[in-house]
C-alpha atoms as a PDB file:
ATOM      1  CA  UNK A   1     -14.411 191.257   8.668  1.00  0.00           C
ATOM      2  CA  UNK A   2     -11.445 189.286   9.678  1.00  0.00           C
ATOM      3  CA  UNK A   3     -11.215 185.763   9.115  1.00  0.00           C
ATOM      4  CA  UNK A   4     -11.160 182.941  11.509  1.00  0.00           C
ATOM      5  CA  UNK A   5      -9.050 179.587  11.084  1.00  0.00           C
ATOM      6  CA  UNK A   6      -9.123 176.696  14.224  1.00  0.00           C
ATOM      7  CA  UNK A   7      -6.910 174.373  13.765  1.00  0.00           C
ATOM      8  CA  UNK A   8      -7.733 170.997  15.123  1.00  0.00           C
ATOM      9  CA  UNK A   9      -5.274 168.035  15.337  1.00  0.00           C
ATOM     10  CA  UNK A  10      -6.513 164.746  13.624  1.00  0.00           C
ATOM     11  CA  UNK A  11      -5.349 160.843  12.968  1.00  0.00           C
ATOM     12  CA  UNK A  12      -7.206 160.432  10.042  1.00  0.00           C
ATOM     13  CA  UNK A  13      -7.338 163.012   7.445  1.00  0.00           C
ATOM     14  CA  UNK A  14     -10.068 161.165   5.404  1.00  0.00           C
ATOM     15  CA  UNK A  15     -12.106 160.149   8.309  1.00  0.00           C
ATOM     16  CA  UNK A  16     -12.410 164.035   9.516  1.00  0.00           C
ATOM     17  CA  UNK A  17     -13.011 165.295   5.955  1.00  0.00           C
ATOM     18  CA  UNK A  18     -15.578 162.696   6.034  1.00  0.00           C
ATOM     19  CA  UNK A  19     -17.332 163.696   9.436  1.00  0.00           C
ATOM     20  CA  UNK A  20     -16.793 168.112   8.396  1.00  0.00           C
ATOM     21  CA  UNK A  21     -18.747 167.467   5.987  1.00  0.00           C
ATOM     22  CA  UNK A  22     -21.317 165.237   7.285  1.00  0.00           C
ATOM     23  CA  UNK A  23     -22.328 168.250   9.165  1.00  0.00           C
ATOM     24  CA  UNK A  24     -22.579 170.449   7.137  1.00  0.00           C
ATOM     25  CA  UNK A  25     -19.060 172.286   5.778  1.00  0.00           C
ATOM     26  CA  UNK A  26     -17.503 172.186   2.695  1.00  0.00           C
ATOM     27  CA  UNK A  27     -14.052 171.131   2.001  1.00  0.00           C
ATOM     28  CA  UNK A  28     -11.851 173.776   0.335  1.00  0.00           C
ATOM     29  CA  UNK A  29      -9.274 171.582  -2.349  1.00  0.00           C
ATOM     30  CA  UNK A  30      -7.403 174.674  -2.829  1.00  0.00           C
ATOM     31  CA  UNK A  31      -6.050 174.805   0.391  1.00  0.00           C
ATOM     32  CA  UNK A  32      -5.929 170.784   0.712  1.00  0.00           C
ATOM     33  CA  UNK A  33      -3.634 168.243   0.822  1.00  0.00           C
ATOM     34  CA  UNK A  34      -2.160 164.976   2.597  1.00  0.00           C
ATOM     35  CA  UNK A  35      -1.398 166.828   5.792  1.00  0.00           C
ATOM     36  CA  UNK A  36      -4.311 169.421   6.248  1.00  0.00           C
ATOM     37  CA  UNK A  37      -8.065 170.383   4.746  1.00  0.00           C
ATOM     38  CA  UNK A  38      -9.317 173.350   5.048  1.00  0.00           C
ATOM     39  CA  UNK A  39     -13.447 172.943   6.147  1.00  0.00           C
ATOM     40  CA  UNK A  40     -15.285 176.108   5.219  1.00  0.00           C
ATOM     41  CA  UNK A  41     -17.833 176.446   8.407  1.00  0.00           C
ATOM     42  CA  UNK A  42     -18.983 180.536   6.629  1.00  0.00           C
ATOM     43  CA  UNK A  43     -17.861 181.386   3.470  1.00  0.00           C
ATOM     44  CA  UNK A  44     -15.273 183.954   3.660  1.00  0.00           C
ATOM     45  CA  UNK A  45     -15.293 184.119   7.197  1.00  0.00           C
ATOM     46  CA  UNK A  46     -14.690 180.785   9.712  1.00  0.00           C
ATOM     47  CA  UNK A  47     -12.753 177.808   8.899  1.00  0.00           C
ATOM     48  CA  UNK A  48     -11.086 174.374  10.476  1.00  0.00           C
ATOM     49  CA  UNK A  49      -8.055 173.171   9.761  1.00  0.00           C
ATOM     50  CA  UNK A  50      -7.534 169.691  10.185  1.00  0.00           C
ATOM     51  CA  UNK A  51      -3.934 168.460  10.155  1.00  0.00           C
ATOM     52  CA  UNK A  52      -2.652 165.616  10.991  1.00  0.00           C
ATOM     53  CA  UNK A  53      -1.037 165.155  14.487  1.00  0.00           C
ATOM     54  CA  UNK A  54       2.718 164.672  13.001  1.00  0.00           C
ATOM     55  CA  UNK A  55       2.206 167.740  10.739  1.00  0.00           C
ATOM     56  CA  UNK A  56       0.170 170.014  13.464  1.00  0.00           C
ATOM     57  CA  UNK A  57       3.040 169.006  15.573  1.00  0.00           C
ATOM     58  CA  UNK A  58       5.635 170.933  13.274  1.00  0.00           C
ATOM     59  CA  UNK A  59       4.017 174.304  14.239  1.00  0.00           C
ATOM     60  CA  UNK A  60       4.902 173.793  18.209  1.00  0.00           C
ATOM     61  CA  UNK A  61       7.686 173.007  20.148  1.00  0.00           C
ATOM     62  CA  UNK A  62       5.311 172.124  22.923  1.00  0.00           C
ATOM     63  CA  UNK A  63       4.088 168.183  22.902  1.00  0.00           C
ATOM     64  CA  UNK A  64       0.050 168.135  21.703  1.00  0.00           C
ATOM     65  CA  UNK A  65      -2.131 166.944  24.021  1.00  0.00           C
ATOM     66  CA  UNK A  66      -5.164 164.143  22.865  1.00  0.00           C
ATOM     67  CA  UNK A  67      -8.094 165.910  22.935  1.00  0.00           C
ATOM     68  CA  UNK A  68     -10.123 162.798  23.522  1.00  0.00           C
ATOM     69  CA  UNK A  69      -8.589 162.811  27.133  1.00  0.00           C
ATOM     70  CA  UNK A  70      -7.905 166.037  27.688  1.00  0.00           C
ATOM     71  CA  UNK A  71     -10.174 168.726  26.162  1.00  0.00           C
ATOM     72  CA  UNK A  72      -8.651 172.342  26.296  1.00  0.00           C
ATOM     73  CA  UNK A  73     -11.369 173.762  23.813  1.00  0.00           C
ATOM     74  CA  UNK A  74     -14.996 173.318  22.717  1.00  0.00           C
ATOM     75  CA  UNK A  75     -15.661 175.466  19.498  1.00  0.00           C
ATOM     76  CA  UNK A  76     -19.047 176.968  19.817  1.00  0.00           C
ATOM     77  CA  UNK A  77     -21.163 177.152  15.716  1.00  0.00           C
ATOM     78  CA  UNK A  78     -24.859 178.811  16.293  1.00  0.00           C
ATOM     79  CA  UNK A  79     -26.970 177.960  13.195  1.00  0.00           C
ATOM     80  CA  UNK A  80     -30.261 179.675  12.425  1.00  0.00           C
ATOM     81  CA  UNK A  81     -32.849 177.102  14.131  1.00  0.00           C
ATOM     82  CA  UNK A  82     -33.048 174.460  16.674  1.00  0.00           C
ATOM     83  CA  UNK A  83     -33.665 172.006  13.945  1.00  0.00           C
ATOM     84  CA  UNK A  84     -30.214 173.017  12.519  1.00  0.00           C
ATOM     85  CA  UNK A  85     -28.789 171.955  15.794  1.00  0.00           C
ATOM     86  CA  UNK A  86     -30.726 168.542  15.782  1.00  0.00           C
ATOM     87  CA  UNK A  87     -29.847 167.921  12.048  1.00  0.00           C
ATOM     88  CA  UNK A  88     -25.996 168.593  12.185  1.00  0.00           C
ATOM     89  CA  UNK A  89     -25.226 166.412  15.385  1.00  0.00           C
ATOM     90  CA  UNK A  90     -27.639 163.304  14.050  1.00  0.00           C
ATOM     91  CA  UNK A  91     -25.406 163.555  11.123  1.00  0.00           C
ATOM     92  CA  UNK A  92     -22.289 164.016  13.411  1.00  0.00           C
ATOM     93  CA  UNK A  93     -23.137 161.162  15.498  1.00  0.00           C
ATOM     94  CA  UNK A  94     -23.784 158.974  12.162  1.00  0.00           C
ATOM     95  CA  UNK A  95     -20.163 159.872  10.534  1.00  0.00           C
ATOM     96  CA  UNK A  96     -18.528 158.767  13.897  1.00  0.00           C
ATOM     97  CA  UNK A  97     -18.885 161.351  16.606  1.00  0.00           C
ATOM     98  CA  UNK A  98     -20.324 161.611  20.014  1.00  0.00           C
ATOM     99  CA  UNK A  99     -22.232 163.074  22.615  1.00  0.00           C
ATOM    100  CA  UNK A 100     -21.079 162.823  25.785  1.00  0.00           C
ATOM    101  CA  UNK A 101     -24.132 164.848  27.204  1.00  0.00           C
ATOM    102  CA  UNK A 102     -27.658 165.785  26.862  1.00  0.00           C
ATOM    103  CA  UNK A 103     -28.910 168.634  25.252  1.00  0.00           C
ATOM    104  CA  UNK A 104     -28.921 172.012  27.202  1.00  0.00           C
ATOM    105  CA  UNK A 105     -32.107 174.328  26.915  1.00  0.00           C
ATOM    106  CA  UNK A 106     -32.137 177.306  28.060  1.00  0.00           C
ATOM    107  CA  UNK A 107     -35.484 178.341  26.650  1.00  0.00           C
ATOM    108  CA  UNK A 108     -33.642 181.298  25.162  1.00  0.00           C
ATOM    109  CA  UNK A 109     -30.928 179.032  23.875  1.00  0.00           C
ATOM    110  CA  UNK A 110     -30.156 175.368  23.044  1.00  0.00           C
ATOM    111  CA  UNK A 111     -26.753 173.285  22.473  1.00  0.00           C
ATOM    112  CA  UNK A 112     -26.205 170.181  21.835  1.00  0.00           C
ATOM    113  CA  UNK A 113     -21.817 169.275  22.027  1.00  0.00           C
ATOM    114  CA  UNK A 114     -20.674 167.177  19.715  1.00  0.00           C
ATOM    115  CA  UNK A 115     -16.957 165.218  19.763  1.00  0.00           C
ATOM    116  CA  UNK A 116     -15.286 164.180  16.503  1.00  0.00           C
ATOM    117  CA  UNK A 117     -13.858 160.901  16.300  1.00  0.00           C
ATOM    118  CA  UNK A 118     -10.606 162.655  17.301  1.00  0.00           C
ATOM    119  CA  UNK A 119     -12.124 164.017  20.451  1.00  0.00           C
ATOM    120  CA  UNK A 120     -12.206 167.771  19.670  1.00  0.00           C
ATOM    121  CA  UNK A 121     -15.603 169.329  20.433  1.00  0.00           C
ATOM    122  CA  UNK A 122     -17.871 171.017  19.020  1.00  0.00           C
ATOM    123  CA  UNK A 123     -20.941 173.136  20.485  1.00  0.00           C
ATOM    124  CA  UNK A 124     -24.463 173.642  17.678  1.00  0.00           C
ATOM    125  CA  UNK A 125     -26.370 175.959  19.121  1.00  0.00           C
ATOM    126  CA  UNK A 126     -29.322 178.143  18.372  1.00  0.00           C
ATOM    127  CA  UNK A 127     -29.751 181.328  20.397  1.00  0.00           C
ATOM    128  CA  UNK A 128     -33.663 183.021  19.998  1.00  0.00           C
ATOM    129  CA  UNK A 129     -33.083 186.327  17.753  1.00  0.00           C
ATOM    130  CA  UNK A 130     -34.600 188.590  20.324  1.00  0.00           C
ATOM    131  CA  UNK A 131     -31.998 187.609  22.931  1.00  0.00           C
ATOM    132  CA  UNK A 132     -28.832 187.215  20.807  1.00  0.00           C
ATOM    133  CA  UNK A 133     -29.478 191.062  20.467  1.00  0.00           C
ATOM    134  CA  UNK A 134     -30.881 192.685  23.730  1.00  0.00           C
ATOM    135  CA  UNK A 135     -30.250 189.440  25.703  1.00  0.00           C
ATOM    136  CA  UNK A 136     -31.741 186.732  27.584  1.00  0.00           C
ATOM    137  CA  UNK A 137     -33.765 189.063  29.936  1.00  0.00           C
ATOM    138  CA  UNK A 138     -35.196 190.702  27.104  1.00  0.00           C
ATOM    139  CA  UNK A 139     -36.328 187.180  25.530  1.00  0.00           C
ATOM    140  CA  UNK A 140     -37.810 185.967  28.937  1.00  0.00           C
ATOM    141  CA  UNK A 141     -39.666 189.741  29.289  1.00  0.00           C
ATOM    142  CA  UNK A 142     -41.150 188.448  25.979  1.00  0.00           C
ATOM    143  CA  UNK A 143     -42.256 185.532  27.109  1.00  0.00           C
ATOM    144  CA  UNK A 144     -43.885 186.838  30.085  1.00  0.00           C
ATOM    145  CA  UNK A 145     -45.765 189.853  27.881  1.00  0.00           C
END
């Protein structure tokens, strides 16, 4: 399986290695340092990297934008339950982040978006087994049965 890396631009290294793993993801020191962490969201698969603005900005000619007033990007991370969800954005919101909006239930699905102090979002959601593989139609069917 191929891996995943999002980078994500922050101000304060310490402050966003702080809040990663408030909800939830490990910090790998190997590929750490003053500029950039590396936040293990699944193990040998999907990762962050946070770097700091000056040293994200050495990968683009192009000037970064601030996130906080200009989102481009909400990174969506389904976890196995809706109690997953709850548990990962109270911790979120206690490290420093934000919700800007209520939770969204789809009865099949539910998300809750949570912003990091540096304004890049992120989406926990839980989608019901039965229609993350035939789909939603197939969950409400079930439902109805």
């Amino acid at each position: 399986m191929p891996k995943m890396f999002v980078n994500l631009p922050v101000t304060d290294l310490d402050r966003a290695k702080a809040f990663y793993t408030a909800v939830g993801f490990t910090i790998n020191p190997q590929f750490t340092d003053h500029n950039a962490a590396c936040v293990v969201v699944e193990d040998d698969h999907s990762y962050f990297m946070i770097l700091l603005r000056e040293f994200f900005q050495t990968f683009t000619d192009l000037p970064l934008g601030d996130p906080a007033k200009s989102p481009i990007s909400a990174t969506a991370i389904f976890v196995d339950s809706r109690e997953e969800v709850d548990v990962a954005v109270a911790a979120g919101l206690a490290a420093g982040g934000t919700e800007a909006q209520p939770a969204s239930d789809y009865g099949f699905m539910y998300q809750r978006q949570l912003t990091d102090p540096d304004g890049n979002i992120l989406e926990f959601g839980y989608m019901d087994p039965v229609a993350a593989e035939k789909g939603p139609e197939a969950y409400m069917a079930q439902q109805q049965a």
